[in-house]
Protein backbone atom coordinates (compact mmCIF):
# COMPACT_ATOMS: atom_id res chain seq x y z
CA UNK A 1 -72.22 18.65 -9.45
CA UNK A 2 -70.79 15.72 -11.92
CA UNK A 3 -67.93 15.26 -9.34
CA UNK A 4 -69.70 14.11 -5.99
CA UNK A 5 -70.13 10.74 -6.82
CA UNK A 6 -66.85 10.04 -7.99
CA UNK A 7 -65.35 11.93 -4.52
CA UNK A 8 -68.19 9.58 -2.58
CA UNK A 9 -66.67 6.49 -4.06
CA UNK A 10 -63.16 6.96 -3.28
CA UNK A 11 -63.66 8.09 -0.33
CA UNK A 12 -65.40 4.47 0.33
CA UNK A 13 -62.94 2.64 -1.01
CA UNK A 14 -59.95 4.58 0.56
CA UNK A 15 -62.09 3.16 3.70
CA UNK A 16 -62.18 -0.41 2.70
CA UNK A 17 -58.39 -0.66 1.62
CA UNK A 18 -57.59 0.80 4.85
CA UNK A 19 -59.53 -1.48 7.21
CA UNK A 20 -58.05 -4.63 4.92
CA UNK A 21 -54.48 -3.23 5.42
CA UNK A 22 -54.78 -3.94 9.56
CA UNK A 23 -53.90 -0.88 10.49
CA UNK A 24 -54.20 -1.20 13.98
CA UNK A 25 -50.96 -3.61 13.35
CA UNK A 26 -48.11 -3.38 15.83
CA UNK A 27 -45.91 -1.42 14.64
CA UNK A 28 -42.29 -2.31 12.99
CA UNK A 29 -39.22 -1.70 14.76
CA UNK A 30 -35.72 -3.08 14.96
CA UNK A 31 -34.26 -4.71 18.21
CA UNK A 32 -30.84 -3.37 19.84
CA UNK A 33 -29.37 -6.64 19.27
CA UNK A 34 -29.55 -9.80 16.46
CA UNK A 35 -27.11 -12.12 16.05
CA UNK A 36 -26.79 -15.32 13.39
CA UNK A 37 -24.65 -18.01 12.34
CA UNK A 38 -23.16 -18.68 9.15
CA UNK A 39 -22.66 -21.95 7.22
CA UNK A 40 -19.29 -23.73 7.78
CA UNK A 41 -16.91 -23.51 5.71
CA UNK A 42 -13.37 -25.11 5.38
CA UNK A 43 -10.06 -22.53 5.37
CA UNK A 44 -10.05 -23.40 1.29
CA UNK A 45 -13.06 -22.02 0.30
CA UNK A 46 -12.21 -18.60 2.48
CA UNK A 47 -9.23 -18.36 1.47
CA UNK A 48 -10.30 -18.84 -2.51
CA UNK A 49 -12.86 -16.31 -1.90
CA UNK A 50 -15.67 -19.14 -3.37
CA UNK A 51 -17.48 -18.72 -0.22
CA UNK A 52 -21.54 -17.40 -1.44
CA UNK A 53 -23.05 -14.58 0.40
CA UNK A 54 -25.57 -16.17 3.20
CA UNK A 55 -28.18 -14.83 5.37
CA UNK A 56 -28.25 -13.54 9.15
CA UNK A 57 -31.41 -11.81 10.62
CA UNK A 58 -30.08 -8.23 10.33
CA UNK A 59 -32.61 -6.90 13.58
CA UNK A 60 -35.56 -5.33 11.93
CA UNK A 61 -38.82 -6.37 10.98
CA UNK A 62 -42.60 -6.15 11.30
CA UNK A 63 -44.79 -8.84 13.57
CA UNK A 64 -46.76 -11.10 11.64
CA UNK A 65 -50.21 -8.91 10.68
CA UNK A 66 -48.07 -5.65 9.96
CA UNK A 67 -49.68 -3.50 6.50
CA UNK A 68 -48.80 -4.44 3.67
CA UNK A 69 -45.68 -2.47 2.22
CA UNK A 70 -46.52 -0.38 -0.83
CA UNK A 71 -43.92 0.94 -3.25
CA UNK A 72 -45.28 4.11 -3.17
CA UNK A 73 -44.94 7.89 -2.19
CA UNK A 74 -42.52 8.52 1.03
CA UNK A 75 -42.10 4.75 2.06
CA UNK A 76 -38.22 3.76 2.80
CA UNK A 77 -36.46 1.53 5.01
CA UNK A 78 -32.58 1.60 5.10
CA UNK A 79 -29.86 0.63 7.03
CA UNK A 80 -26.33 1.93 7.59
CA UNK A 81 -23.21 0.18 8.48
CA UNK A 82 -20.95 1.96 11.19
CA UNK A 83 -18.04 0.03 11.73
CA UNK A 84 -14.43 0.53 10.25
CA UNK A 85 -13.47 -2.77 10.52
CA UNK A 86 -15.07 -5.94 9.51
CA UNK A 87 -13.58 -9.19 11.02
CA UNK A 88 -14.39 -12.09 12.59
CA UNK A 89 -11.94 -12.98 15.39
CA UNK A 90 -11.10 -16.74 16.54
CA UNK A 91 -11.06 -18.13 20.20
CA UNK A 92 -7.13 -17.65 20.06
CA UNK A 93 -7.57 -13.75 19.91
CA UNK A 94 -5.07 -13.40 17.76
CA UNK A 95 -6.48 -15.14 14.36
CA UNK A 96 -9.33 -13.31 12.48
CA UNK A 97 -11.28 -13.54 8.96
CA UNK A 98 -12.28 -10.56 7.30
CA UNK A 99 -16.24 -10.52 5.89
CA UNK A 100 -18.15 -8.08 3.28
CA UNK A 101 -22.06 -6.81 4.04
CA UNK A 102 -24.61 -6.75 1.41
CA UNK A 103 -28.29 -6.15 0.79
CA UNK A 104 -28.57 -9.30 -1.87
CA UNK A 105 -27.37 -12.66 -1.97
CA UNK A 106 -26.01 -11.22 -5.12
CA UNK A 107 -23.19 -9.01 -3.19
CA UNK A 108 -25.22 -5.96 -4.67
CA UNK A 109 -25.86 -3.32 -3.03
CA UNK A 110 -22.88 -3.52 -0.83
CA UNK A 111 -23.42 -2.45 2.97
CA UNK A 112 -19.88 -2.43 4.08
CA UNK A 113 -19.45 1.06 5.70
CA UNK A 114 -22.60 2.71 3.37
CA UNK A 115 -26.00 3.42 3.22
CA UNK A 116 -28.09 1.30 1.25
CA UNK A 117 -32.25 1.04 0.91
CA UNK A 118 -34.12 -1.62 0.73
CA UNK A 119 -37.52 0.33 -0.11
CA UNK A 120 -37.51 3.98 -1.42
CA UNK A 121 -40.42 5.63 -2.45
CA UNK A 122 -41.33 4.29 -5.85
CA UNK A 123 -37.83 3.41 -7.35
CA UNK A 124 -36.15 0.67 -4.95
CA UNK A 125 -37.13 -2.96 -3.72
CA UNK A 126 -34.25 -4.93 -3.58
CA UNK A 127 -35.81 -7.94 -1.81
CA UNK A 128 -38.97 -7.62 -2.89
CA UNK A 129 -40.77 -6.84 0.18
CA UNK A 130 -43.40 -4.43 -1.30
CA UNK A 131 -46.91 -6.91 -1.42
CA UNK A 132 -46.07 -8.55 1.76
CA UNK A 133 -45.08 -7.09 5.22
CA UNK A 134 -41.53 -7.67 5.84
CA UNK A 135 -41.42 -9.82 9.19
CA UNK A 136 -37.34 -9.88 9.22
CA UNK A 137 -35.23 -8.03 6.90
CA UNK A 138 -31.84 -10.00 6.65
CA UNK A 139 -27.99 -8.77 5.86
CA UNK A 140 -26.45 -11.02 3.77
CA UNK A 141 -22.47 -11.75 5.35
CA UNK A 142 -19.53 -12.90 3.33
CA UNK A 143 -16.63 -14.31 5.01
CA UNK A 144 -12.77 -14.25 3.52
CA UNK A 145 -9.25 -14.00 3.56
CA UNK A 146 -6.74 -13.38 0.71
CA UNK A 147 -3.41 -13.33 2.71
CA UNK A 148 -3.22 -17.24 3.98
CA UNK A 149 -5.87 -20.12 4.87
CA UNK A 150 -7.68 -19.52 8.00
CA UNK A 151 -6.91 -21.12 11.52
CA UNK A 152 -9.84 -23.92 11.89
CA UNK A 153 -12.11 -23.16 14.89
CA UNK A 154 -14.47 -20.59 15.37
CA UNK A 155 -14.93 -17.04 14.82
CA UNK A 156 -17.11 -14.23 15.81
CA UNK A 157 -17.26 -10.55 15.23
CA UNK A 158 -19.93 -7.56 15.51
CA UNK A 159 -21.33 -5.10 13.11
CA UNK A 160 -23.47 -2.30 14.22
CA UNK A 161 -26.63 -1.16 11.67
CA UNK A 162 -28.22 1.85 11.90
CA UNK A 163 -31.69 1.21 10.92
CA UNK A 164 -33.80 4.28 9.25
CA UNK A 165 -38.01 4.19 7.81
CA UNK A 166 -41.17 5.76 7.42
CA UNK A 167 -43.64 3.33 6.54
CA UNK A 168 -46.78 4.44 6.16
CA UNK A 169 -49.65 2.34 7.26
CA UNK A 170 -52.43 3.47 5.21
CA UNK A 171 -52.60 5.07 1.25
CA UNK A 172 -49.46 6.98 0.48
CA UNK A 173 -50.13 9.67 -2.78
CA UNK A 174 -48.04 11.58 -1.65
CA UNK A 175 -48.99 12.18 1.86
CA UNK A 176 -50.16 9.13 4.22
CA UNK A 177 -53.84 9.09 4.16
CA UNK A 178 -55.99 7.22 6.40
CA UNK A 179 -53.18 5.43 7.89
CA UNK A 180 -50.57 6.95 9.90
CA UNK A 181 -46.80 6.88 9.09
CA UNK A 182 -44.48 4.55 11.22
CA UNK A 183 -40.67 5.92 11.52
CA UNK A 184 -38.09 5.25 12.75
CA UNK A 185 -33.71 5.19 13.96
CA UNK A 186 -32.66 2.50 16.18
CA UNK A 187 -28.53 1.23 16.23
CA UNK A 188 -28.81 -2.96 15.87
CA UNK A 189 -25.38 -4.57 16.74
CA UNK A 190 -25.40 -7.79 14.97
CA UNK A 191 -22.89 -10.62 15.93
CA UNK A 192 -21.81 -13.13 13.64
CA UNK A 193 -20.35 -16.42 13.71
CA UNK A 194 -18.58 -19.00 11.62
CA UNK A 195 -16.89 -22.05 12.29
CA UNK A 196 -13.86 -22.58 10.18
CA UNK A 197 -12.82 -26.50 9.78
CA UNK A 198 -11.72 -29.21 7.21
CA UNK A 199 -13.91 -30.46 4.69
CA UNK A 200 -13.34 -34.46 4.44
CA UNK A 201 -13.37 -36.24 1.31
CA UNK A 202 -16.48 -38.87 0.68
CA UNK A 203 -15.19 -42.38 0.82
CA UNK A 204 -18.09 -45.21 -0.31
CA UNK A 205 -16.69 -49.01 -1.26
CA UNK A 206 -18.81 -51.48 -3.46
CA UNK A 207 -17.45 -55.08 -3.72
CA UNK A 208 -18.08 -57.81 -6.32
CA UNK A 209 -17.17 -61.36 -7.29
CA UNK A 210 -15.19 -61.01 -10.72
CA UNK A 211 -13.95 -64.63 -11.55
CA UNK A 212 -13.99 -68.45 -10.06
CA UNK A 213 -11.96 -71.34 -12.16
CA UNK A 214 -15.26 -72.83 -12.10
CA UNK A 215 -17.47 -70.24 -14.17
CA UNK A 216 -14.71 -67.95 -15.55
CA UNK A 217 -15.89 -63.87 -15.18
CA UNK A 218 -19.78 -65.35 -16.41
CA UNK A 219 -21.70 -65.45 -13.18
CA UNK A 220 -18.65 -66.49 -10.70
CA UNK A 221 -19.06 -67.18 -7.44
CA UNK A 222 -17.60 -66.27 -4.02
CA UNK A 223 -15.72 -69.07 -3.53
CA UNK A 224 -12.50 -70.22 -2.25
CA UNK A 225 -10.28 -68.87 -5.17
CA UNK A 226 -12.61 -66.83 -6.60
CA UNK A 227 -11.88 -62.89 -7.42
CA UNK A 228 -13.39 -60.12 -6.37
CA UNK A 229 -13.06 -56.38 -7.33
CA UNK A 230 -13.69 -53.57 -4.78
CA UNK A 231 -14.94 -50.17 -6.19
CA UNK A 232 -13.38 -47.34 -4.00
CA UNK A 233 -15.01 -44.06 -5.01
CA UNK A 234 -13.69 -41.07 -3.41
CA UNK A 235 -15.55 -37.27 -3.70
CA UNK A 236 -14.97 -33.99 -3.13
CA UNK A 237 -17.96 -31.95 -1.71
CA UNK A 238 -16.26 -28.57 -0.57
CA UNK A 239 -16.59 -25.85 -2.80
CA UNK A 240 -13.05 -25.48 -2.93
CA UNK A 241 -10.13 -27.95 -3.88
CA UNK A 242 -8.39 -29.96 -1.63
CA UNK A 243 -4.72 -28.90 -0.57
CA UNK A 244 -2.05 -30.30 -2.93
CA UNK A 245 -1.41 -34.10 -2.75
CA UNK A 246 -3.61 -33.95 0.20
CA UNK A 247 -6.21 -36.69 -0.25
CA UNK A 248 -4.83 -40.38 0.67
CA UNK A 249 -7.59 -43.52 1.05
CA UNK A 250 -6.39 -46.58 3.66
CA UNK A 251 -8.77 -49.47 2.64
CA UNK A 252 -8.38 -52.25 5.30
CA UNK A 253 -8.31 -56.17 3.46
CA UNK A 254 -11.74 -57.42 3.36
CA UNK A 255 -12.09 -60.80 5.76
CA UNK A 256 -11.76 -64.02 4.34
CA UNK A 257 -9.29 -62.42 1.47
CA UNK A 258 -5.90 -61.00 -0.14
CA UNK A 259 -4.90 -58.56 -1.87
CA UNK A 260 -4.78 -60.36 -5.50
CA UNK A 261 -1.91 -58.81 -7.33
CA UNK A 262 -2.26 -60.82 -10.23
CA UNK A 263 -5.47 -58.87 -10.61
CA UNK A 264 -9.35 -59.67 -10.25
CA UNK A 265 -9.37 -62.48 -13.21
CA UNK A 266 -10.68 -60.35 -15.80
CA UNK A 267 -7.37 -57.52 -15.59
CA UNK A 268 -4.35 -58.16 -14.48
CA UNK A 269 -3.52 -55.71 -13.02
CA UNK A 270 -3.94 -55.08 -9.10
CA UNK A 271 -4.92 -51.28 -8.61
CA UNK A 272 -6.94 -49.35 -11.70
CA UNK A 273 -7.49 -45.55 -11.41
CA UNK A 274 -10.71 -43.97 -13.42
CA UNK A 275 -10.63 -40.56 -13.31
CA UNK A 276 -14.81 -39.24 -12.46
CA UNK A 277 -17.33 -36.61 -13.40
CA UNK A 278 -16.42 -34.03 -12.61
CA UNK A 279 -13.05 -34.68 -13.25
CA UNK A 280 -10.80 -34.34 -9.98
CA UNK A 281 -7.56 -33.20 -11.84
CA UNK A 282 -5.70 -35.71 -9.73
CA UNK A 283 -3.28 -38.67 -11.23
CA UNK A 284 -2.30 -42.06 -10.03
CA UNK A 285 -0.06 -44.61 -11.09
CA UNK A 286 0.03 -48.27 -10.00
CA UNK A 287 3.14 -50.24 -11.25
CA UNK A 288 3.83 -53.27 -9.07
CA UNK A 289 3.85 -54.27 -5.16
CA UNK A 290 7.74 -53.89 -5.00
CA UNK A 291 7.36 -50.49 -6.48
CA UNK A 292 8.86 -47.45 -4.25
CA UNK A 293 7.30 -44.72 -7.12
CA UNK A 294 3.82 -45.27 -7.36
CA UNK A 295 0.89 -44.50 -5.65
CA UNK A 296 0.08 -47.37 -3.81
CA UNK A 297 1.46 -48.17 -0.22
CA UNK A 298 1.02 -51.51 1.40
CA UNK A 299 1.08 -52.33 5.52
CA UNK A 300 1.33 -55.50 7.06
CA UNK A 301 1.00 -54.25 10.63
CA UNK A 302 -2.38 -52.70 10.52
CA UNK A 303 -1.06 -49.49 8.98
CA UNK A 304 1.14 -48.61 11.52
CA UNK A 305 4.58 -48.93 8.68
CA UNK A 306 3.73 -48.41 5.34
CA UNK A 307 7.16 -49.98 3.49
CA UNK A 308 6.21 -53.56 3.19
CA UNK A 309 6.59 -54.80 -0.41
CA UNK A 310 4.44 -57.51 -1.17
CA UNK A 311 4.64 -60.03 -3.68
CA UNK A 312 3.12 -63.17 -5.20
CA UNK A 313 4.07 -64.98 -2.44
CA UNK A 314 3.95 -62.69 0.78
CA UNK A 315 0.85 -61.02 -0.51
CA UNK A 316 -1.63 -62.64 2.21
CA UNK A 317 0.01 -60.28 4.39
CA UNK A 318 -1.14 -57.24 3.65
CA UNK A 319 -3.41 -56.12 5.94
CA UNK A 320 -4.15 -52.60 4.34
CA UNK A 321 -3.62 -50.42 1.33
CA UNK A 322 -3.25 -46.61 0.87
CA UNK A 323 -4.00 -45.18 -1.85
CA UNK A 324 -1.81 -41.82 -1.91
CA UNK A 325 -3.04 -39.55 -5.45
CA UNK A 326 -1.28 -36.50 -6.58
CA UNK A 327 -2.44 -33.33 -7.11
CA UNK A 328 -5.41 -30.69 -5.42
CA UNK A 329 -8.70 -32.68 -6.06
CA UNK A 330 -11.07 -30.06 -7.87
CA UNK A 331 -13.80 -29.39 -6.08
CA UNK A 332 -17.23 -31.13 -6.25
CA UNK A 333 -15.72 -33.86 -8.24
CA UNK A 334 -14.82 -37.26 -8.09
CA UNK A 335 -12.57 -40.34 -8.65
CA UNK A 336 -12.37 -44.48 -8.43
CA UNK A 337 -9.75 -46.83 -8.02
CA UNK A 338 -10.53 -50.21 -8.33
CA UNK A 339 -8.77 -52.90 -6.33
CA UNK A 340 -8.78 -56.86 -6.86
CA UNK A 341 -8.82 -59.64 -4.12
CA UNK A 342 -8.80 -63.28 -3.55
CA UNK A 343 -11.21 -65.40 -1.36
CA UNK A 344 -9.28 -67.50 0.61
């Protein structure tokens, strides 16, 4: 007798939950075909295997007003990879990259020719999606190579995913109750593509007035004379190094001045390397304009030679500089050299 209440007020609420989970919702479903694009990337990082895990649309999902998932009773959605290859293949048709499939960002669980879940009953939500209806599920690509750098250009390649769930749209203890339960098996061949290309150092100049014989290095000014340091600061922002003595800076003469290489008034000396944070691993000597062993390379034809040797005397000729360092600069980091002119 004790029990009819109790049975009379679940039975209500079972109705309320289900009429606030929308179960009239379209229903989920994954589409024959997705397709995404990955970040660029330059051969480096493939070929260091630094590239991160990044997100295409992997094909299945539920529209916008779908029931919210529950991590409970018989609910799973999982998706298994078919192919036997996985590679990316370049315009040529000859080049290709190879790639890894996961669930996670993380790498973890891998997807590459298995079966993984994303929901399973009451054990397994690897993205989280329980709370929330899942309006695109995504596969997570990772492209490499550990036999050579890539070819630059751009690459594409398929992967088919068998999609696999039984959602249940209404209370799940066990059985789906006042709801109905949503499966389904559809084959999603997603095509990816990356564009493979050279990642450019960062180049950024700041120029000051150093020294006048008027005012000495306290407050100088730009005149006829006068001394002036440019800042060249050079970064790094590939996640890999750059290739071995690969990074070289041309800095044209400013107008109205020479190349001073009696120095900028308060040094005397024409070229100064500081090494940055973080530290590029690169060096770079300077030891005079006549010198054939250092790291600086003067042009008096607009850069088209490079062998001109400049001194006190021919030094208004220089029309440009290069600035050659040594060594693969680490990546993300940073370096300046500082250079010293004279206003004419």
């Amino acid at each position: 007798m004790r029990l009819g209440p109790i049975f009379t007020f679940l039975a209500a609420a079972f109705v309320l939950l289900f009429a606030a989970t929308g179960a009239s919702a379209a229903s989920c479903t994954a589409g024959a075909t997705s397709s995404g694009t990955l970040p660029a990337q330059s051969p480096n990082a493939v070929y260091g295997d630094v590239v991160p895990y990044a997100s295409i649309p992997g094909g299945f999902g539920c529209p916008t007003g779908s029931p919210v998932l529950t991590l409970l009773g018989a609910n799973f959605i999982k998706a298994t990879i078919s192919n036997t290859t996985y590679k990316l293949l370049h315009t040529n048709g000859t080049s290709t990259v190879d790639f890894l499939l996961a669930a996670t960002s993380s790498g973890s669980p891998q997807l590459s020719g298995t079966t993984a879940y994303y929901v399973n009953g009451t054990t397994v939500d690897v993205l989280g999606l329980t709370g929330s209806a899942p309006t695109s599920i995504p596969i997570y690509v990772k492209p490499r190579l550990t036999t050579a750098a890539p070819l630059a250009g751009v690459y594409t390649g398929t992967f088919r995913v068998k999609w696999e769930w039984s959602i249940c749209t209404g209370i799940s203890i066990g059985v789906c109750i006042l709801g109905k339960t949503e499966t389904g098996n559809v084959n999603t061949d997603v095509t990816v593509t990356l564009t493979i290309g050279g990642v450019a150092p960062t180049i950024s100049t700041v120029a000051a007035t150093t020294w006048d014989d008027q005012n000495g290095a306290s407050f100088p000014k730009s005149i006829p004379g006068a001394k002036r340091r440019m800042t060249v600061t050079v970064g790094n922002p590939d996640i890999a190094a750059q290739d071995n003595n690969a990074v070289a800076v041309v800095v044209a003469t400013p107008p109205n001045t020479t190349v001073a290489l009696d120095g900028d008034g308060t040094t005397s000396v024409f070229a100064a390397f500081t090494e940055g944070s973080p530290a590029s691993g690169l060096t770079f000597s300077y030891v005079s304009g006549t010198s054939t062993s250092d790291d600086v390379e003067f042009s008096s034809d607009n850069g088209a030679t490079w062998t001109f040797a400049p001194t006190a005397a021919t030094q208004a000729s220089v029309t440009h500089v290069r600035l050659k360092t040594r060594g693969a600069m680490a990546t993300k980091s940073n370096f300046t050299v500082k250079l010293a002119y004279k206003v004419k």
